[in-house]
Each structure stands twice: as C-alpha cells, then as structure tokens.
Protein backbone atom coordinates (compact mmCIF):
# COMPACT_ATOMS: atom_id res chain seq x y z
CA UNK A 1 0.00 0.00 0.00
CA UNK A 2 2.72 2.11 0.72
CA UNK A 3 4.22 1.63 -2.81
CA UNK A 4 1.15 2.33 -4.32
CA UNK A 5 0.75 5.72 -2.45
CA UNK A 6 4.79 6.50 -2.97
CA UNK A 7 4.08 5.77 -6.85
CA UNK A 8 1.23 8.09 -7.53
CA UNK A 9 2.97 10.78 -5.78
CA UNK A 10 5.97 10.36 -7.94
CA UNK A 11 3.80 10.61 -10.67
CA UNK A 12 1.86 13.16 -9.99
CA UNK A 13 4.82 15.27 -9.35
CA UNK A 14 6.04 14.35 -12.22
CA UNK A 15 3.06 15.16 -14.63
CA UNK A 16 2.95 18.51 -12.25
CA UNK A 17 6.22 19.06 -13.08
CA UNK A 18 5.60 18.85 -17.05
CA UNK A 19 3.14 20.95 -17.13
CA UNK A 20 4.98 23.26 -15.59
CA UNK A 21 8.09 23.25 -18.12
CA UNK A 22 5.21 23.15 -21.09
CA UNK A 23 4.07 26.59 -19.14
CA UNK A 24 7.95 28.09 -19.09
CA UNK A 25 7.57 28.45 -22.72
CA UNK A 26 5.17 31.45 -24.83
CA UNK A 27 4.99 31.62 -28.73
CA UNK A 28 6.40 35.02 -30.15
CA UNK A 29 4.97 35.54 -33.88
CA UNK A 30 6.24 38.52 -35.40
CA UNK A 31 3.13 40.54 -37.50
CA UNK A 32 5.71 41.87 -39.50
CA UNK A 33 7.42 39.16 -41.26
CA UNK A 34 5.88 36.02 -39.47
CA UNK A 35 8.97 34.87 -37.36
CA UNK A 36 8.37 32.54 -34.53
CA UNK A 37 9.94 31.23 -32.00
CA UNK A 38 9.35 30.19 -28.32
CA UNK A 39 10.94 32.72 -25.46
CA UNK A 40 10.96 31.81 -21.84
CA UNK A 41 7.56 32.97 -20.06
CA UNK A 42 9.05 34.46 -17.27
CA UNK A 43 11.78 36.79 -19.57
CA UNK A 44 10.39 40.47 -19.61
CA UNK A 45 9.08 41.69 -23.12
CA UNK A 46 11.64 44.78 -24.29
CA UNK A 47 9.77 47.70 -25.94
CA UNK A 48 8.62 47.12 -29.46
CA UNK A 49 11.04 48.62 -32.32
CA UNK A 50 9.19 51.34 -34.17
CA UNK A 51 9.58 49.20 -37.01
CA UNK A 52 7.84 46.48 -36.10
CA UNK A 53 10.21 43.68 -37.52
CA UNK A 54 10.49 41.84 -34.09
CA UNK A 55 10.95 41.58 -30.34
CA UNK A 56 13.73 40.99 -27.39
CA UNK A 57 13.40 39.05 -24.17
CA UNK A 58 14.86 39.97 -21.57
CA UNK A 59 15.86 37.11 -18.26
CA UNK A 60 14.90 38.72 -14.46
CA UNK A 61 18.12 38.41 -13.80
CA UNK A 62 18.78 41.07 -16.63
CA UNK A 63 21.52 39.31 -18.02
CA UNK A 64 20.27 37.18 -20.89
CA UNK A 65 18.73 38.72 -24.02
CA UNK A 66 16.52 36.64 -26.50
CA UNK A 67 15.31 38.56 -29.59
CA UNK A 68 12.92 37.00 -32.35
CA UNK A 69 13.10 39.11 -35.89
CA UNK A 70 12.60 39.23 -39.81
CA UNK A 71 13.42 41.05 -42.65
CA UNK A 72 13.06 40.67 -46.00
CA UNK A 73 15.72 39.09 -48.55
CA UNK A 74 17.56 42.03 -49.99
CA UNK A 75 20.65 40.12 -50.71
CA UNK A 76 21.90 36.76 -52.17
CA UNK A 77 21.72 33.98 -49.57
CA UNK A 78 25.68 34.35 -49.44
CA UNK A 79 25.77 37.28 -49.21
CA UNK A 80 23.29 37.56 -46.16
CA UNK A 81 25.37 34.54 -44.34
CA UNK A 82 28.44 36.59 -44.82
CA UNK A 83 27.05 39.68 -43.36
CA UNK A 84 25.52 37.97 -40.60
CA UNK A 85 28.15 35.74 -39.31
CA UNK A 86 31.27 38.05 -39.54
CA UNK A 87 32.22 38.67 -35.88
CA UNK A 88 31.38 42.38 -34.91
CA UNK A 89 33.94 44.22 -33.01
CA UNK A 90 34.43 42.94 -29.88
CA UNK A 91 33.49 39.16 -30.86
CA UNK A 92 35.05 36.08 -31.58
CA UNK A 93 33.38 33.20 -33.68
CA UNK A 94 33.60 29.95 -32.54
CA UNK A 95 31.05 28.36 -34.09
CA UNK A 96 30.09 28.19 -37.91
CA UNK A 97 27.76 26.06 -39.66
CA UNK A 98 25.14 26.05 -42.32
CA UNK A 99 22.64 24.55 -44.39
CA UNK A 100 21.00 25.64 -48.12
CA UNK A 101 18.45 28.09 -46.35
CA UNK A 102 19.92 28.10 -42.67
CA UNK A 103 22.83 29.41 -40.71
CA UNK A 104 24.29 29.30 -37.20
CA UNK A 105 27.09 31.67 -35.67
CA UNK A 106 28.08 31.63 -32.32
CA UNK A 107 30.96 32.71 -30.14
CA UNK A 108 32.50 35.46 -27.66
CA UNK A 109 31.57 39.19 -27.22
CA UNK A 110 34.14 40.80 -24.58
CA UNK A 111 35.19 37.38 -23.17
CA UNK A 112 32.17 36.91 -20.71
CA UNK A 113 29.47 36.95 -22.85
CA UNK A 114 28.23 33.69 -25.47
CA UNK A 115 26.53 35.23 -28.45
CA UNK A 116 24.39 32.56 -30.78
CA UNK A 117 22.70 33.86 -33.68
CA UNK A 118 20.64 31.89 -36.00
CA UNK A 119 18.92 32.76 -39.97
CA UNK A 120 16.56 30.65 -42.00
CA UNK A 121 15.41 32.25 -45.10
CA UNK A 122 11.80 30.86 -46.40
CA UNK A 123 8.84 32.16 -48.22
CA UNK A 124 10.92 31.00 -51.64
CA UNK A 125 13.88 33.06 -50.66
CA UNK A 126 12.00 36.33 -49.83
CA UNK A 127 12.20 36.43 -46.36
CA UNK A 128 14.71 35.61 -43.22
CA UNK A 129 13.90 34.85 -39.54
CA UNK A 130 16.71 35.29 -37.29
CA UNK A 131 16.81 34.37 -33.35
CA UNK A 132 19.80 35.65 -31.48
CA UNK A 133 20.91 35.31 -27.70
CA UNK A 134 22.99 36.77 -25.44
CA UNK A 135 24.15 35.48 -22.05
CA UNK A 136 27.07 35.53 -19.89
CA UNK A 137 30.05 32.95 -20.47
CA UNK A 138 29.59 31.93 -16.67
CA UNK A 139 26.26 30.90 -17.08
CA UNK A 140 26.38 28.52 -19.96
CA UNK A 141 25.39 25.29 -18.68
CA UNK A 142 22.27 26.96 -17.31
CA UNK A 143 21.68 28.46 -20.81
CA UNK A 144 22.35 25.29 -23.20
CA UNK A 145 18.99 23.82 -23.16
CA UNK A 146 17.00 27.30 -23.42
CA UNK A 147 19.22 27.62 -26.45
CA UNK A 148 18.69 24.57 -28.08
CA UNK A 149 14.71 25.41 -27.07
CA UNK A 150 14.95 28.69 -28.63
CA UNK A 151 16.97 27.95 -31.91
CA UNK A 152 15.16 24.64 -32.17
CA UNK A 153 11.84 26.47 -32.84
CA UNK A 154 12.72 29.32 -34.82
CA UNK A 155 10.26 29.01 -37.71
CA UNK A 156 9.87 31.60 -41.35
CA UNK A 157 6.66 32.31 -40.89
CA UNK A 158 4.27 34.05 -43.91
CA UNK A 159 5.31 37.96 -44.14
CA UNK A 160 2.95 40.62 -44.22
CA UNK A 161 1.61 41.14 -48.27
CA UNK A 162 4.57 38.67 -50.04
CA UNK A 163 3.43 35.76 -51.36
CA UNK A 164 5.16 32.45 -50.58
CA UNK A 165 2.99 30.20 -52.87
C-alpha cells in the first residue's frame, strides 16, 4: 500500500512538473514578417522597435537577451550569411555552420558573454527569420537547453503582403 501511495505521488509530481516546463515556454509571432519562436515565459518583453520587424526578451536576472526578428531578402543567400556571421567588433566566432536556407554563428563578445545567432530564409527566398541570444560565459550550462529550445523552434513564418505560394 505504501508503494502504491509512494508511486502516484511520484507521478503526480512528475506530470505537475511537465506541465509546468510546457508553461515556461510562450509563442512570439512577429506581425511583420511572421517569425516565430518560443521565449521563456518568465523573460520580460523589451519595448517594441518602431519598425515592427520583431521583439527581445529579456531574463529577471537582466543578463540574458533573446530577440525573435525578420526582414526581408535584400541580398543573395551568401551574401546575407556573410554579413551575418562576420564577428562584430568585440566578438570572436567559434562556431560556424550552415545549411541551403539556414545558418548558425556563435561565439565570444568581450570574453564573458556567449553570443548565438541563427537565420533561416523561407517564403521561396524572400524572407529571413533570425533568433539571437545573449548570455554571460559563466552561465552557460544553465543556458544550453534554453538555447537549443529557442533555436530549435525558430520558424519563417508568412510575411505581411509577399506571397510564398
């Protein structure tokens, strides 16, 4: 009797406990240019851009940064993967991979922060959707599974008036 009352405890706290990681998670779909992606629940929503083409996240602890973004494709796919993977001042890439409509960069900003940034280009090659995340160097074992969450569901979503058909 005992195991039986030690077992549905363990599971309840278990199911308890998957619903509440399903509930850490909210849906971000950019009007704009359709980018999606999940964001952590709890992260604070920044101020909207003026020009609408996405949104940052940012942790309580103010020291992660999650934004979700589009913007049209005004360049050759090469050409955009160039652009977007050369380290900015201050960074070091460490990472590099990509795919025939996808790309990955990741690496070091100032030596304590991890920068990841991630394109996919949909909608027939007429539109990008880019995630990227900031967070500091000391923190990234807490961090690797909210990236792989994050980058995992970026998605090109329909933009606003292009056709994709």
């Amino acid at each position: 009797m005992r195991a039986r009352a030690t077992f549905a405890l363990a599971l309840a706290a278990a199911m308890t406990a998957g619903a509440a990681q399903a509930d850490g998670w909210r849906h971000y779909v950019n009007a704009r240019y359709g980018a999606t992606a999940d964001v952590p629940a709890a992260w604070r929503e920044d101020p909207p851009p003026a020009d609408g083409d996405g949104r940052g996240f940012t942790s309580p602890d103010g020291r992660g940064h999650v934004a979700v973004f589009g913007q049209m494709a005004i360049r050759s796919f090469d050409g955009e993967v160039a652009s977007r993977t050369r380290a900015r001042v201050g960074e070091t890439v460490t990472y590099l991979d990509r795919g025939a409509t996808w790309f990955v960069v990741s690496g070091l900003a100032g030596g304590d922060v991890i920068y990841y940034r991630k394109g996919a280009l949909g909608c027939r090659g007429r539109v990008w959707s880019f995630v990227e995340m900031f967070y500091p160097l000391a923190q990234k074992a807490r961090y690797d599974a909210l990236v792989r969450h994050v980058a995992g569901s970026l998605r090109v979503g329909r933009a606003l008036g292009v056709p994709c058909d």
